[in-house]
Protein backbone atom coordinates (compact mmCIF):
# COMPACT_ATOMS: atom_id res chain seq x y z
CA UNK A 1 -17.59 -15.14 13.26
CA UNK A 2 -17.86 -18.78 14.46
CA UNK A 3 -17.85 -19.68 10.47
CA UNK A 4 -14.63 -21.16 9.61
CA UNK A 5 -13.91 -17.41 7.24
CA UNK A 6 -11.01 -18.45 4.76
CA UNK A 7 -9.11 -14.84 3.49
CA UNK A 8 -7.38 -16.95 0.81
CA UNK A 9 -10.61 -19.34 1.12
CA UNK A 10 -11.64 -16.06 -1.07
CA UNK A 11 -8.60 -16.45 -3.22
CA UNK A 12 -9.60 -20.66 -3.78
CA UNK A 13 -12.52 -18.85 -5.30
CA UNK A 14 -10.11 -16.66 -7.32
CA UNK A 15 -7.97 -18.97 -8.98
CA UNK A 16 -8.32 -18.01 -12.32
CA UNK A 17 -7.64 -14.45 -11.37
CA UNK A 18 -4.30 -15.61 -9.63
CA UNK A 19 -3.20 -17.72 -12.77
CA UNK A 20 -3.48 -14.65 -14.96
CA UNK A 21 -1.07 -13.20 -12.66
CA UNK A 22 1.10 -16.00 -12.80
CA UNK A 23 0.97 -16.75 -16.31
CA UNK A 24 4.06 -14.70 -17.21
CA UNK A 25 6.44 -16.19 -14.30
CA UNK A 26 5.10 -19.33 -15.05
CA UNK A 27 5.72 -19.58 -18.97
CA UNK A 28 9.80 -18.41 -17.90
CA UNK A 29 11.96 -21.07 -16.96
CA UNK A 30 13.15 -20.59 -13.23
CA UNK A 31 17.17 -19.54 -12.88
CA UNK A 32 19.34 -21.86 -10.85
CA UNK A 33 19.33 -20.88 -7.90
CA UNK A 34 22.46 -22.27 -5.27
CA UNK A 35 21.92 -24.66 -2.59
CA UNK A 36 19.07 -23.84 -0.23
CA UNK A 37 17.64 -25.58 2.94
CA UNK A 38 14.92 -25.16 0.75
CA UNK A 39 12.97 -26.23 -2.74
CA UNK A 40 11.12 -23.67 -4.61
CA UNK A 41 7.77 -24.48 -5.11
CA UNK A 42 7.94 -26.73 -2.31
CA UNK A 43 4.68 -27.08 0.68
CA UNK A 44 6.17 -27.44 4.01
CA UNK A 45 3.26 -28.42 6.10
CA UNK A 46 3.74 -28.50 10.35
CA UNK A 47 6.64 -26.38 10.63
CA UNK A 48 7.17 -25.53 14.27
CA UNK A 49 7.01 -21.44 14.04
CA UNK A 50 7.37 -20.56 17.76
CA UNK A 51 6.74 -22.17 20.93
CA UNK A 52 4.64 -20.29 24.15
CA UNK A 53 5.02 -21.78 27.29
CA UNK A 54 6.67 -24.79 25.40
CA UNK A 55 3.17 -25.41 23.04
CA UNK A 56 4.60 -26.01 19.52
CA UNK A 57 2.72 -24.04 17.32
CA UNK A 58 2.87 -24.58 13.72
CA UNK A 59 2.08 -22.84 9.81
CA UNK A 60 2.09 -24.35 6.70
CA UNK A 61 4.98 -22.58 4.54
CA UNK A 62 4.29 -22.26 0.83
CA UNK A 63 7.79 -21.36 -1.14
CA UNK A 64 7.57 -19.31 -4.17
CA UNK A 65 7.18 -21.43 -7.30
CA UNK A 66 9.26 -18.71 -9.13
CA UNK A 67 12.26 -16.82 -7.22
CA UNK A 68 15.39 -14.81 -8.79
CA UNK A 69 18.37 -13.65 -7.07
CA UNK A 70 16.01 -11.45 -4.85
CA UNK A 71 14.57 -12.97 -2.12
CA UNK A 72 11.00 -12.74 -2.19
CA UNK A 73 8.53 -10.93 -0.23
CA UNK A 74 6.30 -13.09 2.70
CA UNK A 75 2.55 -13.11 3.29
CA UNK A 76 1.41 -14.24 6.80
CA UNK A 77 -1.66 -15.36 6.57
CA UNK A 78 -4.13 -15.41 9.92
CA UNK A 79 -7.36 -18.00 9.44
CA UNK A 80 -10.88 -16.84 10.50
CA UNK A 81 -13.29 -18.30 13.12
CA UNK A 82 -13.96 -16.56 15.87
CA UNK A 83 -11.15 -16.78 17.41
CA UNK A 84 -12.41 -20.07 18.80
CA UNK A 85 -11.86 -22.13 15.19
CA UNK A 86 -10.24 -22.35 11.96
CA UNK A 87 -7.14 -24.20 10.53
CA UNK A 88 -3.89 -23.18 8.53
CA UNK A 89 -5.36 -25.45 6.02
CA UNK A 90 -7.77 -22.83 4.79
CA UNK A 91 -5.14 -21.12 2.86
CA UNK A 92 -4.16 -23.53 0.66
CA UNK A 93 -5.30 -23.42 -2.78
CA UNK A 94 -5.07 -19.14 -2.37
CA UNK A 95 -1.52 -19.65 -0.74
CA UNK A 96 -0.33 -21.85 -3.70
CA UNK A 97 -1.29 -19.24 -6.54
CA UNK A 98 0.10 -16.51 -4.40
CA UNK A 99 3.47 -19.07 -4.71
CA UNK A 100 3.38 -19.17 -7.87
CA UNK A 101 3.12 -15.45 -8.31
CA UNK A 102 6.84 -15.01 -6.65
CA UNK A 103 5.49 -14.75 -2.93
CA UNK A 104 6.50 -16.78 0.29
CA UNK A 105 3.21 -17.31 2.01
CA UNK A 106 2.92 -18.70 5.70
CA UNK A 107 -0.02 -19.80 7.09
CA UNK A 108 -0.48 -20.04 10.82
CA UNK A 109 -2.18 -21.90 13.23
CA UNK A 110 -2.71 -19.52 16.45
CA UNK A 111 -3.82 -20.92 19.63
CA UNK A 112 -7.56 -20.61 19.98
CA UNK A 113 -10.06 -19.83 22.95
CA UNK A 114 -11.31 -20.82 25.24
CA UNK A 115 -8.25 -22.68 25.95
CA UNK A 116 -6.23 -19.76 25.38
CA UNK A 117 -7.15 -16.75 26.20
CA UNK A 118 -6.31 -13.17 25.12
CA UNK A 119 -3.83 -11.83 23.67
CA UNK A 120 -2.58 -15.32 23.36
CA UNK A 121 -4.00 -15.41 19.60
CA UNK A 122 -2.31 -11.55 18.54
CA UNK A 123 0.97 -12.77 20.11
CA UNK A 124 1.22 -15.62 18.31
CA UNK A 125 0.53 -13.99 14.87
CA UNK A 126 3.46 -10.95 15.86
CA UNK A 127 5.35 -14.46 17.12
CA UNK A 128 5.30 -15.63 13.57
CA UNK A 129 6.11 -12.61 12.25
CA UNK A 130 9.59 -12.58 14.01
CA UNK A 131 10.47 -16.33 13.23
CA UNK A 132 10.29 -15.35 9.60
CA UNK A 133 12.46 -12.50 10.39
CA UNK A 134 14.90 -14.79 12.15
CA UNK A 135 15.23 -17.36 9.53
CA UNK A 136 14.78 -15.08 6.26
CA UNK A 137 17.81 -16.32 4.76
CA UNK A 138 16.20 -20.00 5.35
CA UNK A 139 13.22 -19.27 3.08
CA UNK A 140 14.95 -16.70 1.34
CA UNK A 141 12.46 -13.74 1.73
CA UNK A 142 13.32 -10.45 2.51
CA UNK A 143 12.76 -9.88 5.77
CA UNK A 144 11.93 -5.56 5.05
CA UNK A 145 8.95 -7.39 3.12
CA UNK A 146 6.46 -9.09 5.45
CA UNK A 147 2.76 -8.40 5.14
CA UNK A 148 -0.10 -9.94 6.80
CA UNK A 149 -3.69 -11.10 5.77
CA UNK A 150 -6.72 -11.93 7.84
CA UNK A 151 -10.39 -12.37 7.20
CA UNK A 152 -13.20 -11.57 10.21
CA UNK A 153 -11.28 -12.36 13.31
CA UNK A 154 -8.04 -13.13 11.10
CA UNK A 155 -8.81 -9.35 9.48
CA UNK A 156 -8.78 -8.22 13.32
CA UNK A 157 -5.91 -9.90 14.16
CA UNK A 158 -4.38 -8.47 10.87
CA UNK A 159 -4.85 -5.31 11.69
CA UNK A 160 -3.68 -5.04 14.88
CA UNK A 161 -0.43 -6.87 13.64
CA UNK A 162 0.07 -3.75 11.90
CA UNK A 163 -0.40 -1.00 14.21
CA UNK A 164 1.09 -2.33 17.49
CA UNK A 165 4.26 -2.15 18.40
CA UNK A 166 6.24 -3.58 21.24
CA UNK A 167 4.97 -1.23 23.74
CA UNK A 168 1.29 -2.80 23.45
CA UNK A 169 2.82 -5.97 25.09
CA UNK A 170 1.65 -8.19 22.66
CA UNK A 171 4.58 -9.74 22.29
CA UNK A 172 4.58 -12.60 24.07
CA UNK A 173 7.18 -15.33 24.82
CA UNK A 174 6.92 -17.48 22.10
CA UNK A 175 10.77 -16.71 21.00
CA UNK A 176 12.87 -14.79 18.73
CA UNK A 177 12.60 -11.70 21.21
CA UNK A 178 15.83 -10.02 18.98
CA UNK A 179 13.37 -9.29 15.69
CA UNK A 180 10.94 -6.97 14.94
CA UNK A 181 6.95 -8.09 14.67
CA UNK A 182 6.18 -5.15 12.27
CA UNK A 183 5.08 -5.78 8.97
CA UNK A 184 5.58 -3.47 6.02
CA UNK A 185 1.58 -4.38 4.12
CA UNK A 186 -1.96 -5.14 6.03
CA UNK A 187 -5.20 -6.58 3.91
CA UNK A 188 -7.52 -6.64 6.64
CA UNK A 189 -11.14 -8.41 4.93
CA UNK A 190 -13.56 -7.63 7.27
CA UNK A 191 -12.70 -7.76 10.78
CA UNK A 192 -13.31 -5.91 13.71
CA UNK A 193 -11.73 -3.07 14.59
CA UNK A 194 -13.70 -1.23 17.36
CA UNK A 195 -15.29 -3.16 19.94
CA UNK A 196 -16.87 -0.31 21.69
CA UNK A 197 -18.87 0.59 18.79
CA UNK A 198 -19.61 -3.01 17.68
CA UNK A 199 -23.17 -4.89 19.31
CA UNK A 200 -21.16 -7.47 20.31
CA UNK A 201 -24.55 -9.19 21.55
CA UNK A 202 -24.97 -11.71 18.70
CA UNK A 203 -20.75 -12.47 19.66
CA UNK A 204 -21.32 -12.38 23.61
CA UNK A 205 -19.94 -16.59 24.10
CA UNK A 206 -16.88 -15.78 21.78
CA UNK A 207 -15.75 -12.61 22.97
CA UNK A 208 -16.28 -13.94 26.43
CA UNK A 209 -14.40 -17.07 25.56
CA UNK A 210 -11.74 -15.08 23.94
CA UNK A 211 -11.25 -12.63 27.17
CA UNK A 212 -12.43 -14.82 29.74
CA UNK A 213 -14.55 -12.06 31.25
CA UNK A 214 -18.05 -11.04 31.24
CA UNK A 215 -19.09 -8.33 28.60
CA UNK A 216 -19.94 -5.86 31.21
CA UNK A 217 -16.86 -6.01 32.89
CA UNK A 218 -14.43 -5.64 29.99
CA UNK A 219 -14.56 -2.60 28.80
CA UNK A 220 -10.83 -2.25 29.25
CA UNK A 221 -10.09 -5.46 28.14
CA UNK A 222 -12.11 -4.37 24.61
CA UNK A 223 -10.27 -1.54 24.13
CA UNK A 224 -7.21 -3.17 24.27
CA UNK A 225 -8.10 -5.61 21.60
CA UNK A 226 -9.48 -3.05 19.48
CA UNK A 227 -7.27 -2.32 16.52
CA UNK A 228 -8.69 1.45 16.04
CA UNK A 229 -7.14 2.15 19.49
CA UNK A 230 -3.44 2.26 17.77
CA UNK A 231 -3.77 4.05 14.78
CA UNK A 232 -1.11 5.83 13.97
CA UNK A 233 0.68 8.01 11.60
CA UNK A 234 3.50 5.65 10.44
CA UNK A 235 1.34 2.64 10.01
CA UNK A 236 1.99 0.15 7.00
CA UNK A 237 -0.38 0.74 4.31
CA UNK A 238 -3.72 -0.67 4.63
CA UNK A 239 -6.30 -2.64 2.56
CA UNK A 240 -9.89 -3.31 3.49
CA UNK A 241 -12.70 -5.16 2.16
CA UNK A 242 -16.22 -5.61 3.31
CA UNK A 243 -19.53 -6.60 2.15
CA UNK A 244 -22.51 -3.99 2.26
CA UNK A 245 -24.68 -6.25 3.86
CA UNK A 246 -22.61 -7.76 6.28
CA UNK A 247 -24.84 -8.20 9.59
CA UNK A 248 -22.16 -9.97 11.90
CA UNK A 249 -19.77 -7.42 11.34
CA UNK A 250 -21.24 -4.29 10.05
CA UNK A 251 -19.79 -1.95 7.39
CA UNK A 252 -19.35 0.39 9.90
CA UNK A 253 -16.10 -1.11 11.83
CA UNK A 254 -13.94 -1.10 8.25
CA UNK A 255 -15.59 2.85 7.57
CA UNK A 256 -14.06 3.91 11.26
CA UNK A 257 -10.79 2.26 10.71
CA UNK A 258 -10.41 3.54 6.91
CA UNK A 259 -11.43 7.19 8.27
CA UNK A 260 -8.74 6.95 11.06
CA UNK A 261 -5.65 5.87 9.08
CA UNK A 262 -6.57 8.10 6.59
CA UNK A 263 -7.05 11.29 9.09
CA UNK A 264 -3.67 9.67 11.02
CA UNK A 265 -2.00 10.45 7.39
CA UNK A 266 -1.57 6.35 6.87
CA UNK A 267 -1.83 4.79 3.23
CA UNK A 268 -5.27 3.10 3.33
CA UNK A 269 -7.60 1.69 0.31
CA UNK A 270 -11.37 0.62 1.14
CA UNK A 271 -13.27 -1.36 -1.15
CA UNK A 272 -16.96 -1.63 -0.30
CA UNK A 273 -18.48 -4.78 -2.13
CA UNK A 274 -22.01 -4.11 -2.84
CA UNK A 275 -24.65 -6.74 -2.35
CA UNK A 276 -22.57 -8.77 -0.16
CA UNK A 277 -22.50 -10.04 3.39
CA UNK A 278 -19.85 -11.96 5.69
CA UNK A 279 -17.26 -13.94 3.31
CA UNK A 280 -19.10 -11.72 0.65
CA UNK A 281 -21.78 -13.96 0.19
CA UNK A 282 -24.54 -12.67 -2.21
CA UNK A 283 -27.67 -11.20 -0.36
CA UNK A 284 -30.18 -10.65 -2.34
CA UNK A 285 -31.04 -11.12 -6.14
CA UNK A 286 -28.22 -8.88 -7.18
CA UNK A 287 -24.48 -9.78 -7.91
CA UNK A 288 -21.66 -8.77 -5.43
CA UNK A 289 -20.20 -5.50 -7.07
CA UNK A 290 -16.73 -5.80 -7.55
CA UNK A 291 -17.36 -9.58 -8.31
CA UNK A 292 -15.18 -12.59 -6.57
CA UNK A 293 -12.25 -12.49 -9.80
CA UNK A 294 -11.74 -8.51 -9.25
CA UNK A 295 -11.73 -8.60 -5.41
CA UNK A 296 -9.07 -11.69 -6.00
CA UNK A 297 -7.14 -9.13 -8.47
CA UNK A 298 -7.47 -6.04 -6.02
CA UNK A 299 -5.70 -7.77 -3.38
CA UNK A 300 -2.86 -9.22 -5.99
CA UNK A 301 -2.51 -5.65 -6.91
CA UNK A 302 -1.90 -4.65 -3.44
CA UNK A 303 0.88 -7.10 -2.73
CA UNK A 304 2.65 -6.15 -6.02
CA UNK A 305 2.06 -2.57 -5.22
CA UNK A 306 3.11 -2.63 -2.10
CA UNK A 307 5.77 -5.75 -1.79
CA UNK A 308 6.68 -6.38 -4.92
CA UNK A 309 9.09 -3.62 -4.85
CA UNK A 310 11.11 -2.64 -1.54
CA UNK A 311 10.59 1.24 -0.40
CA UNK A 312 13.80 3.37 -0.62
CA UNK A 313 14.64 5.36 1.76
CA UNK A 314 16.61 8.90 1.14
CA UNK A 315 18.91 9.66 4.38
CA UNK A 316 19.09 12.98 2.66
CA UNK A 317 15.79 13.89 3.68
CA UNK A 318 14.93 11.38 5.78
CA UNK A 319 12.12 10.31 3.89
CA UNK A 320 10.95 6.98 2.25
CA UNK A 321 9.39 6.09 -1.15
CA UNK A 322 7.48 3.42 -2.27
CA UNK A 323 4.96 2.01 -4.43
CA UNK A 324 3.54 3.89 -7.42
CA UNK A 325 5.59 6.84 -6.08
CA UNK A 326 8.33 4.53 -6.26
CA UNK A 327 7.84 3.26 -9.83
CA UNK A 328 7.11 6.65 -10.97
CA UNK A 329 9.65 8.89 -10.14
CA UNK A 330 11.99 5.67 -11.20
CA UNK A 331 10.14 5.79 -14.49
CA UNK A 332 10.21 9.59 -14.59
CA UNK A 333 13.75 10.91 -14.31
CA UNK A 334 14.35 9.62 -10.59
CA UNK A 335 16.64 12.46 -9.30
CA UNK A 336 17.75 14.96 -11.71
CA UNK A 337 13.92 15.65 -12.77
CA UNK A 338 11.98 15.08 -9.65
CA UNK A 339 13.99 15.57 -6.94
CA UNK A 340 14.56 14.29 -3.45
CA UNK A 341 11.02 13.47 -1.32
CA UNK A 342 10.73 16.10 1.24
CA UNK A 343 7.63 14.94 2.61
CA UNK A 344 5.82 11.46 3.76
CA UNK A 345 2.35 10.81 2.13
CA UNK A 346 0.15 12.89 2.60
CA UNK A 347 -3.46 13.22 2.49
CA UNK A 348 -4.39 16.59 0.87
CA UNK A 349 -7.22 18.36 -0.64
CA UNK A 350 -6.85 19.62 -4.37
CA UNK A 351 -7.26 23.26 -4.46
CA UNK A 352 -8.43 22.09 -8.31
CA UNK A 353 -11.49 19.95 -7.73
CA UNK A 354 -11.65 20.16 -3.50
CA UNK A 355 -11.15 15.80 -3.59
CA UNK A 356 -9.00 14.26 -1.05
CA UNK A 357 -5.77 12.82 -2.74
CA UNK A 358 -2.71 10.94 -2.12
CA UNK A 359 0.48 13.02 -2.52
CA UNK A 360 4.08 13.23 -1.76
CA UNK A 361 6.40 16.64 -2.29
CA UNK A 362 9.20 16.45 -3.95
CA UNK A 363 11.65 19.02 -4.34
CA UNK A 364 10.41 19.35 -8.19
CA UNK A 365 7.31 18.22 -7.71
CA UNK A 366 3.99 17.40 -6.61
CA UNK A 367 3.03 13.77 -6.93
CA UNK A 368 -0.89 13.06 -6.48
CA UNK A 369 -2.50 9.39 -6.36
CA UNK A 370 -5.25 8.88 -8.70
CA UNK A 371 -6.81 5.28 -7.73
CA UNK A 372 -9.32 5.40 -10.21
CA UNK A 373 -7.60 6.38 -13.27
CA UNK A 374 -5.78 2.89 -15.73
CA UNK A 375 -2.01 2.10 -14.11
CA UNK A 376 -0.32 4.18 -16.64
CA UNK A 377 -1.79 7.69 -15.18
CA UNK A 378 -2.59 6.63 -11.61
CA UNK A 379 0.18 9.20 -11.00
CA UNK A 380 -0.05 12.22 -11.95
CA UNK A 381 1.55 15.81 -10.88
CA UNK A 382 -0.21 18.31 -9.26
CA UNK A 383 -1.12 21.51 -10.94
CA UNK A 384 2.02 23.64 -9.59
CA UNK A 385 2.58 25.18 -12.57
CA UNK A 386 -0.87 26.85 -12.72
CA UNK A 387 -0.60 27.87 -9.01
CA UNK A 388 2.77 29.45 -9.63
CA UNK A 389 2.08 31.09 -12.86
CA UNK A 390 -1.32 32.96 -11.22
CA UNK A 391 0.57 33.59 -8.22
CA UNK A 392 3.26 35.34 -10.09
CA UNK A 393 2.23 36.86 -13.14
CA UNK A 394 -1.42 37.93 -12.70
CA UNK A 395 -1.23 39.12 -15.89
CA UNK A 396 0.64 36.95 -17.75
CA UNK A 397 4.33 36.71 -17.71
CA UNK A 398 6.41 39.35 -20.07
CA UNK A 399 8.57 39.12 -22.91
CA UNK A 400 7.23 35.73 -24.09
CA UNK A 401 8.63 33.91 -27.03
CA UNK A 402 6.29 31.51 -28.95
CA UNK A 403 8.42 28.59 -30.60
CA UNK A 404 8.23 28.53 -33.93
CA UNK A 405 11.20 26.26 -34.95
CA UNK A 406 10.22 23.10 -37.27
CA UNK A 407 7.58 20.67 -35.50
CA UNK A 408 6.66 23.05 -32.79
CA UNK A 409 2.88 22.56 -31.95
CA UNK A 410 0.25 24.88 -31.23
CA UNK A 411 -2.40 23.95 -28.69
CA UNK A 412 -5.65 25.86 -29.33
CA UNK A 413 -7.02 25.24 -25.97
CA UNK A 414 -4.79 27.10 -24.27
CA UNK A 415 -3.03 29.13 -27.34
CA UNK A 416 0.56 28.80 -26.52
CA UNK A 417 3.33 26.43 -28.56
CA UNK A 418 5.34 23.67 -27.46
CA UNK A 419 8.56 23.38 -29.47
CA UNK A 420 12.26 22.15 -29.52
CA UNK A 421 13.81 20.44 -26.47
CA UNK A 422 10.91 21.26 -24.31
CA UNK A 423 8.84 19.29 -27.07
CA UNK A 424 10.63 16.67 -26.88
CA UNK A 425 10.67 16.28 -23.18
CA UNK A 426 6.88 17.02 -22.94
CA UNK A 427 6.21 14.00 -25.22
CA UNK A 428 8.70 11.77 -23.53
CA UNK A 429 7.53 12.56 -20.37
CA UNK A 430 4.18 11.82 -20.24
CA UNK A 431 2.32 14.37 -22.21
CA UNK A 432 -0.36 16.12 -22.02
CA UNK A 433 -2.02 13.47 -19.28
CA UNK A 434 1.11 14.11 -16.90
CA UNK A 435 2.54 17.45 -17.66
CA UNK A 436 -0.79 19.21 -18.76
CA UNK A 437 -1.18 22.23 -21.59
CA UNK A 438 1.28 24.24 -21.91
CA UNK A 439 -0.03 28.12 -20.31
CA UNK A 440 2.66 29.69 -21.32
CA UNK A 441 5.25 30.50 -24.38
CA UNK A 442 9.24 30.44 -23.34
CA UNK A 443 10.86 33.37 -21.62
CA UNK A 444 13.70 34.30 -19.14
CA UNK A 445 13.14 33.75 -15.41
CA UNK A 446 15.51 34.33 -12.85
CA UNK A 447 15.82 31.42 -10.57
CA UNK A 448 14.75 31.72 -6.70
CA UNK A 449 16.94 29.02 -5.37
CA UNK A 450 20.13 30.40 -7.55
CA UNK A 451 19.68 34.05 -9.02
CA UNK A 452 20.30 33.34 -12.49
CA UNK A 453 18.50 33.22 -15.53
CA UNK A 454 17.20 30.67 -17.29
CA UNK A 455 14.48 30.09 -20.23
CA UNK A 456 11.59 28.29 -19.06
CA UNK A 457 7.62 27.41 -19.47
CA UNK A 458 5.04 27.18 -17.37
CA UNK A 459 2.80 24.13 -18.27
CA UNK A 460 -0.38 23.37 -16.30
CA UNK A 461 1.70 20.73 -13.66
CA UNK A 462 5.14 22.00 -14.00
CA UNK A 463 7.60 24.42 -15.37
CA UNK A 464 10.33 23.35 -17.77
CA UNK A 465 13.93 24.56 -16.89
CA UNK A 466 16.52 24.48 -19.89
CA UNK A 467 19.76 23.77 -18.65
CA UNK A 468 22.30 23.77 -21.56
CA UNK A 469 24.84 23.36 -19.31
CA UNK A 470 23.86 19.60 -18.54
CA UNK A 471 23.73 16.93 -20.84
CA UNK A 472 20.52 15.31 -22.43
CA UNK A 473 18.18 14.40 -20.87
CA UNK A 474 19.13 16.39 -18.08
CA UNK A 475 19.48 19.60 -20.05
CA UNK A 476 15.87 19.86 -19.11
CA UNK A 477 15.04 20.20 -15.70
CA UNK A 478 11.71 20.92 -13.56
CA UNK A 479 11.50 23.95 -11.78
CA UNK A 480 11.41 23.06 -7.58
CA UNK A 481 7.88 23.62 -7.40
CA UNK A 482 7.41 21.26 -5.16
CA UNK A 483 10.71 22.89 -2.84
CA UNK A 484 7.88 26.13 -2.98
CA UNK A 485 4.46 24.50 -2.69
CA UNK A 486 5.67 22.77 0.34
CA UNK A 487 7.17 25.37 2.04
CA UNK A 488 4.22 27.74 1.49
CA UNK A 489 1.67 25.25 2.23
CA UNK A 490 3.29 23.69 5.50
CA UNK A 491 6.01 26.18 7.05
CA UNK A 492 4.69 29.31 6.31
């Protein structure tokens, strides 16, 4: 780790990746924006960020290129080194594209050891955190928006920016002690995580530099600094890389951490790249598997995933939504056909294929993650309506109507017809990839929330509800599936 690691010293690499994803800001004229203490587009290099003890300490603050009445979101970006080396300057070429896709990027120089000794660097980084906080209307970010990025000890640092919370007491007194040092998004790029676990051996001078102890007589001190330590529930979401091959931080310290937030219930992505070692440098005759221009795009993804849009947060049920979860219930009806979320994310097991998914309940709904499917069905809904058709009508539901009216549709897989409104909905709704074969023709159900009847269908993810006392589009209506499912499953 005594290599001067460069996160976005990844991204200089990935240039050409980050162009493609500013392309279509860049080829639209910027709006006016009013008077600023600030230029868009503008470097500001040596900006005083918070000041320990009275040591100035400063980050390089790279001001989106293309901004419109929202403020933007902010990367923080932590250097590499050991702990004992690096410079802001690493993230400059990376820091600029990420600019130029819409995103405030600050890159911080933290102090270093052996001067300074831990948690000097973590405090500094949570430090920085809270000046951008404090002067959010200064750089025009939103300060609900704030993720951090870190490769090898930046990665470490990363991490445990976004785990700890004040009552670690890593907050130091480097100012700004009214704002919060949480941040909302982590890409953590191989760091360590667990130094219990690690052979810290081949690290012994800069772990001792870093603590100012002796190995054998920090074990506390290690399990303090160890991110895994804090993991916890209501963590940001998470995204980490790391090489295969990586012998000065093994594979093993992203695994535990992944495993962790994932068992803790956190949002966490891990991308393995094959055939690569620290800084995912090739080892061996083989290529590094995803290649430098898709890890680039993976962790562009991420930001716009997770930062691009703000979470929103229902005080009905207390919970939050964000994300793909976000964009597809927005994209899907919102409220009238989905629901309010009555759950967090979860991670659950599909009764259907016994994989661990993704998922959030809705009142109408089921939504489950699918990574690995393209961005148009990396959402799709659970298969409630299969559960609740088995569950209650073994033997099939009675007094079903096919519909036979003009353009109605028979599937052969399943034998059943899709007509009228409940056509029409199916096909602007997603289809057959989101709402599945139909399983069953129309008929009358009573309603368990309200006692009355109403004609539905039971598709393989949801039942249809016709409501002709609402207006289109809202005439059709999901069944709360999700209201059941969740209540069965969780609070029996």
């Amino acid at each position: 780790m005594k290599n001067r690691i460069a996160l976005l010293g990844v991204l200089i690499l990935l240039t050409a990746t980050l162009n493609t994803h500013a392309a279509s800001a860049l080829a639209t004229p910027a709006k006016a924006a009013p008077p600023t203490q600030v230029n868009l587009g503008q470097v500001k290099h040596d900006v005083t960020y918070c000041k320990p003890n009275g040591l100035e300490l400063k980050m390089d603050a790279y001001l989106p290129l293309i901004l419109d009445n929202e403020p933007a979101p902010a990367i923080l970006y932590a250097h590499g080194g050991g702990w004992t080396d690096g410079d802001k300057s690493e993230a400059s070429v990376g820091a600029s594209q990420l600019a130029a896709m819409g995103y405030m990027v600050a890159s911080i120089n933290y102090r270093l050891a052996p001067q300074h000794k831990w948690p000097a660097q973590i405090e500094d980084v949570k430090c920085a955190v809270r000046h951008l906080r404090a002067n959010a209307a200064t750089y025009r970010i939103d300060p609900n928006r704030i993720g951090v990025i870190g490769g090898s000890a930046g990665g470490h640092l990363a991490a445990l920016a976004g785990l700890t919370g004040p009552g670690a007491g890593f907050e130091g007194n480097g100012g700004y002690p009214e704002q919060s040092s949480q941040v909302q998004v982590v890409v953590d790029i191989f760091g360590p995580t667990d130094f219990a676990t690690m052979d810290l051996q081949p690290h012994r001078a800069s772990v001792e530099q870093l603590l100012g102890l002796p190995l054998e007589q920090a074990a506390d001190a290690l399990k303090r600094a160890s991110p895994i330590t804090y993991v916890r529930g209501d963590a940001p979401p998470f995204f980490i890389l790391h090489g295969d091959k990586d012998d000065l931080v093994p594979l093993s310290q992203s695994q535990e951490l992944y495993d962790r937030l994932r068992a803790a219930g956190t949002p966490a992505d891990l991308l393995v790249v094959k055939n690569a070692g620290h800084r995912f440098i090739q080892v061996g005759d083989a290529p590094i598997s995803p290649g430098i221009l898709d890890i680039g795009k993976s962790i562009a993804d991420f930001f716009d995933k997770n930062l691009r849009t703000p979470p929103r947060h229902f005080p009905e049920t207390n919970k939050s939504l964000r994300g793909d979860f976000l964009r597809y219930w927005q994209d899907n009806g919102g409220l009238p056909q989905q629901g309010y979320p009555i759950s967090t994310e979860l991670q659950e097991q599909s009764d259907t294929d016994g994989k661990i998914y993704t998922v959030q309940y809705f009142e109408r709904a089921v939504f489950e993650l699918h990574p690995e499917n393209p961005p148009t069905s990396r959402v799709l809904l659970s298969l409630l309506g299969n559960f609740q058709y088995q569950a209650a009508y073994p033997s099939g539901a009675p007094n079903q109507l096919p519909n036979i009216s003009p353009g109605s549709i028979l599937f052969p897989e399943t034998g059943k017809r899709l007509g009228g409104r409940f056509l029409q909905y199916w096909q602007t709704h997603g289809g057959l990839p989101q709402q599945g074969y139909p399983i069953s023709e129309e008929f009358t159900e009573t309603s368990a929330l309200d006692g009355k009847p109403y004609t539905v269908q039971y598709f393989e993810r949801a039942v249809f509800e016709y409501h002709p006392e609402n207006p289109p589009p809202n005439d059709i209506l999901l069944s709360q599936l999700g209201t059941f499912r969740y209540q069965t499953r969780y609070n029996p």
